[in-house]
N, C-alpha and C. Protein backbone atom coordinates (compact mmCIF):
# COMPACT_ATOMS: atom_id res chain seq x y z
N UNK A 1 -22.69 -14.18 19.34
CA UNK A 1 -24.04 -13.80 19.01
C UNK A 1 -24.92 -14.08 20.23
N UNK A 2 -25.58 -13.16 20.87
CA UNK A 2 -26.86 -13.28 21.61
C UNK A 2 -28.03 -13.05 21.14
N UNK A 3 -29.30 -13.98 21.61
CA UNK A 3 -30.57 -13.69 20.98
C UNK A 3 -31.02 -12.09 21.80
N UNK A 4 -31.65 -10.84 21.32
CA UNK A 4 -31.99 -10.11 21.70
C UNK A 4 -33.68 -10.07 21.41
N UNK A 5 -34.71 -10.43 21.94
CA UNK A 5 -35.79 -11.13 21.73
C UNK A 5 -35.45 -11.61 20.62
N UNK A 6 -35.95 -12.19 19.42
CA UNK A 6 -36.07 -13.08 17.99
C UNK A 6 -34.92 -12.47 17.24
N UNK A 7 -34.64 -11.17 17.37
CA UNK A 7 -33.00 -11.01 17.01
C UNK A 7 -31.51 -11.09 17.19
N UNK A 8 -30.76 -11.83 16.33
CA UNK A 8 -29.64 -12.17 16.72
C UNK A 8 -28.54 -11.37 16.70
N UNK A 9 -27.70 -10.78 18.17
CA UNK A 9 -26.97 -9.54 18.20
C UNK A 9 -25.42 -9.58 18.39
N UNK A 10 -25.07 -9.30 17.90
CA UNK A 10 -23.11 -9.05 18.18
C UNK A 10 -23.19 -8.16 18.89
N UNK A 11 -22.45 -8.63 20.38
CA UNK A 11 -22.58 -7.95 21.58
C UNK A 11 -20.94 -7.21 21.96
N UNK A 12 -20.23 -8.80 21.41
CA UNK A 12 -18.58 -8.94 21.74
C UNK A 12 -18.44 -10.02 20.34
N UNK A 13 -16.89 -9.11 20.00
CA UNK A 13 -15.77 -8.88 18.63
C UNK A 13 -14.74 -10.09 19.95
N UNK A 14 -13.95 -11.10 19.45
CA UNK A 14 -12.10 -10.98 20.07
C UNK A 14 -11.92 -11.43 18.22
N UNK A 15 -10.69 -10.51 18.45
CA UNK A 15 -9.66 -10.63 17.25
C UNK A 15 -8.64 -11.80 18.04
N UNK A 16 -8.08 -12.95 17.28
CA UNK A 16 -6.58 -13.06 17.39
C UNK A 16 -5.67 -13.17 16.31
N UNK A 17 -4.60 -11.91 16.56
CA UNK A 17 -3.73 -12.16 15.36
C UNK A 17 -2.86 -12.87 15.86
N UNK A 18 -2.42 -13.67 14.48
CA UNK A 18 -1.47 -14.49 14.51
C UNK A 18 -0.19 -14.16 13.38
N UNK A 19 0.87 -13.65 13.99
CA UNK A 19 2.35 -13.10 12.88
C UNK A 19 3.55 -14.16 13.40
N UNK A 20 3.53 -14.77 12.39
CA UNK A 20 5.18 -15.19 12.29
C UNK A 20 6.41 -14.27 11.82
N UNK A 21 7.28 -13.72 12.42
CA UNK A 21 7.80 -12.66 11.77
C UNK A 21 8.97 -12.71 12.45
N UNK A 22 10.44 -12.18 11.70
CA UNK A 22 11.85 -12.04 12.24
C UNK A 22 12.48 -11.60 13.91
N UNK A 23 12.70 -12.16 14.42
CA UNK A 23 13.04 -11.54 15.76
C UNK A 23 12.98 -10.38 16.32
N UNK A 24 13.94 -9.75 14.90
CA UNK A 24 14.38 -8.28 15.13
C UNK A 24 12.54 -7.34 15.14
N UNK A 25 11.72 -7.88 14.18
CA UNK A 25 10.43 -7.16 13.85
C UNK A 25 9.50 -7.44 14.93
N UNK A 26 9.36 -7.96 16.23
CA UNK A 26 9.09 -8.08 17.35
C UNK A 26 9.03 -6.97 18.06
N UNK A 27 9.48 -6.04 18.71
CA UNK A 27 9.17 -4.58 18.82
C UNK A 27 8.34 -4.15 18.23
N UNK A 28 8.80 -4.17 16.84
CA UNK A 28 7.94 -3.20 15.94
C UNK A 28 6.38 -3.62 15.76
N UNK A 29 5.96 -4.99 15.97
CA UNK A 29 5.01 -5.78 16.04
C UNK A 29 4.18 -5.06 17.03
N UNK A 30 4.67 -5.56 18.74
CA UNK A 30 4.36 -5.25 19.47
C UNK A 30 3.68 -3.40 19.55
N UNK A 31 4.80 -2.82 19.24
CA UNK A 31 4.35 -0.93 19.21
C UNK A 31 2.74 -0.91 18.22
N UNK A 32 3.30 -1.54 17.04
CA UNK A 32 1.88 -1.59 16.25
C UNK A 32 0.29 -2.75 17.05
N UNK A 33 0.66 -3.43 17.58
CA UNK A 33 -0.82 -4.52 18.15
C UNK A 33 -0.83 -3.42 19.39
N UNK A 34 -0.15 -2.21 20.14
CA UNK A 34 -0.69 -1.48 21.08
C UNK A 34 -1.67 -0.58 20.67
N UNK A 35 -1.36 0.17 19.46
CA UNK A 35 -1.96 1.12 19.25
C UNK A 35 -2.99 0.87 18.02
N UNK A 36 -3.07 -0.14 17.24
CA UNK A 36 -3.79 -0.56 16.18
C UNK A 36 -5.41 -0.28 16.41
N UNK A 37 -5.77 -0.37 17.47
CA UNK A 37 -7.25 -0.06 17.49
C UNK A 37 -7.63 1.20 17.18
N UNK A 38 -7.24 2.17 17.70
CA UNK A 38 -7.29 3.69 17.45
C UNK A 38 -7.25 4.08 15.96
N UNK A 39 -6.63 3.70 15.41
CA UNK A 39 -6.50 3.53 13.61
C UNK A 39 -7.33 3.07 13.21
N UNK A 40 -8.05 2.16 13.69
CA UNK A 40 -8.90 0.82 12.75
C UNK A 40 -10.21 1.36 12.59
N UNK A 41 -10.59 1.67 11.57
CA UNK A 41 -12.25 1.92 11.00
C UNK A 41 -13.02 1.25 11.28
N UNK A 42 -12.93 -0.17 11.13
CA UNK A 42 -14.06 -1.09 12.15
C UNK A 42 -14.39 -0.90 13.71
N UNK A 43 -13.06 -0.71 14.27
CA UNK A 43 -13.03 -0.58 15.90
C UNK A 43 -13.49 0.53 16.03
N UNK A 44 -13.07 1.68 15.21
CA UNK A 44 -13.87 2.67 15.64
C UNK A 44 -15.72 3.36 15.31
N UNK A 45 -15.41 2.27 14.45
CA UNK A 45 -17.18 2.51 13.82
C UNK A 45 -17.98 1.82 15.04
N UNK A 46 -17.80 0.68 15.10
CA UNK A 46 -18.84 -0.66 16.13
C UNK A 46 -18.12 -0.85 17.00
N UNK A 47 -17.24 0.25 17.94
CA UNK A 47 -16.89 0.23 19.52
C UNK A 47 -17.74 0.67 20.13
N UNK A 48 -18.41 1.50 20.13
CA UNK A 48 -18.97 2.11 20.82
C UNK A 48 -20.42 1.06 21.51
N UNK A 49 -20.47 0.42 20.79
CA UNK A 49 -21.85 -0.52 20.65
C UNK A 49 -21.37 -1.40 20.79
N UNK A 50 -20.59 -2.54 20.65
CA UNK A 50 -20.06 -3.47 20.44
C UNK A 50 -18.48 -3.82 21.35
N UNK A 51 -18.38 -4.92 22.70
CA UNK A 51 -17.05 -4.87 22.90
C UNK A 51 -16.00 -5.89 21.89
N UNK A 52 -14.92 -4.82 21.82
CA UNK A 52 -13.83 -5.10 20.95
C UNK A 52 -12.67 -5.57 22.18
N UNK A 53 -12.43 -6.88 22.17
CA UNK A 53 -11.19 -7.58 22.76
C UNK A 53 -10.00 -8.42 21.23
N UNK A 54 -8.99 -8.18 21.85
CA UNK A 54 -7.87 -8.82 20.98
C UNK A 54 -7.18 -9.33 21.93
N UNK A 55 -6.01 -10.30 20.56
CA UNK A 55 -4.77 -11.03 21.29
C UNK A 55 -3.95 -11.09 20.80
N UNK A 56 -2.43 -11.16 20.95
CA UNK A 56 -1.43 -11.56 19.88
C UNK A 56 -0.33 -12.57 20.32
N UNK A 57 -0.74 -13.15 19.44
CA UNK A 57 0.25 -14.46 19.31
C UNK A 57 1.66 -14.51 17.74
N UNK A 58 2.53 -14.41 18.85
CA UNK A 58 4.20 -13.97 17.92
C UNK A 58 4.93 -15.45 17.99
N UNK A 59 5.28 -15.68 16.72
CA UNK A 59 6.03 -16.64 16.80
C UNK A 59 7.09 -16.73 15.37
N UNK A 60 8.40 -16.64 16.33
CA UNK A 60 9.81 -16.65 15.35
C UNK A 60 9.78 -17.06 14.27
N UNK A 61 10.25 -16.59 12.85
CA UNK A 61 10.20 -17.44 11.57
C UNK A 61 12.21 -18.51 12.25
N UNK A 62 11.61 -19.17 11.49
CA UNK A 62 12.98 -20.10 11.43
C UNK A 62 13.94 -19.28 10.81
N UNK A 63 15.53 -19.25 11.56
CA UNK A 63 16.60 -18.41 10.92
C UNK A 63 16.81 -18.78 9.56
N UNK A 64 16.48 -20.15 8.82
CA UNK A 64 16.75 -20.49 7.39
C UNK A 64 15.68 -19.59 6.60
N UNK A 65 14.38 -18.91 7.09
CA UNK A 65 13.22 -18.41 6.14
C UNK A 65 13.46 -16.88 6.46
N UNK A 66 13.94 -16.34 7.69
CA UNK A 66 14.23 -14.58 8.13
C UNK A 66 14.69 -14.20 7.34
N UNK A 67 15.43 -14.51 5.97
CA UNK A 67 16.36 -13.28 5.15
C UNK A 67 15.22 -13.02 4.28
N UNK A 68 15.68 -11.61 4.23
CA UNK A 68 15.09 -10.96 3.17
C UNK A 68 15.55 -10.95 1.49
């Protein structure tokens, strides 16, 4: 938030997602956090006005919790 005279403005969005998810679903993760903005109704409503930064943070489920 920045003050813009007495009003307070969202200038800059960062997303960080955070997925714990199976080894193998790592690719598939990755292909989807590349292109996810282009899809997203928020990003595309308040991009234009607003900077949108992200991050992703992947981390392995334990081989005892991965089965389906």
């Amino acid at each position: 938030m920045e003050a813009d005279g007495r009003v307070l403005v969202v200038r800059r969005i960062h997303v960080t997602y955070h997925l714990r998810l199976r080894p193998d679903k790592r690719e598939a993760a990755l292909r989807a956090y590349e292109r996810h903005v282009e899809y997203c109704p928020v990003a595309r409503t308040i991009g234009g006005c607003v900077t949108i930064t992200t991050s992703l943070e992947l981390e392995d489920l334990a081989e005892d919790t991965a089965a389906d």
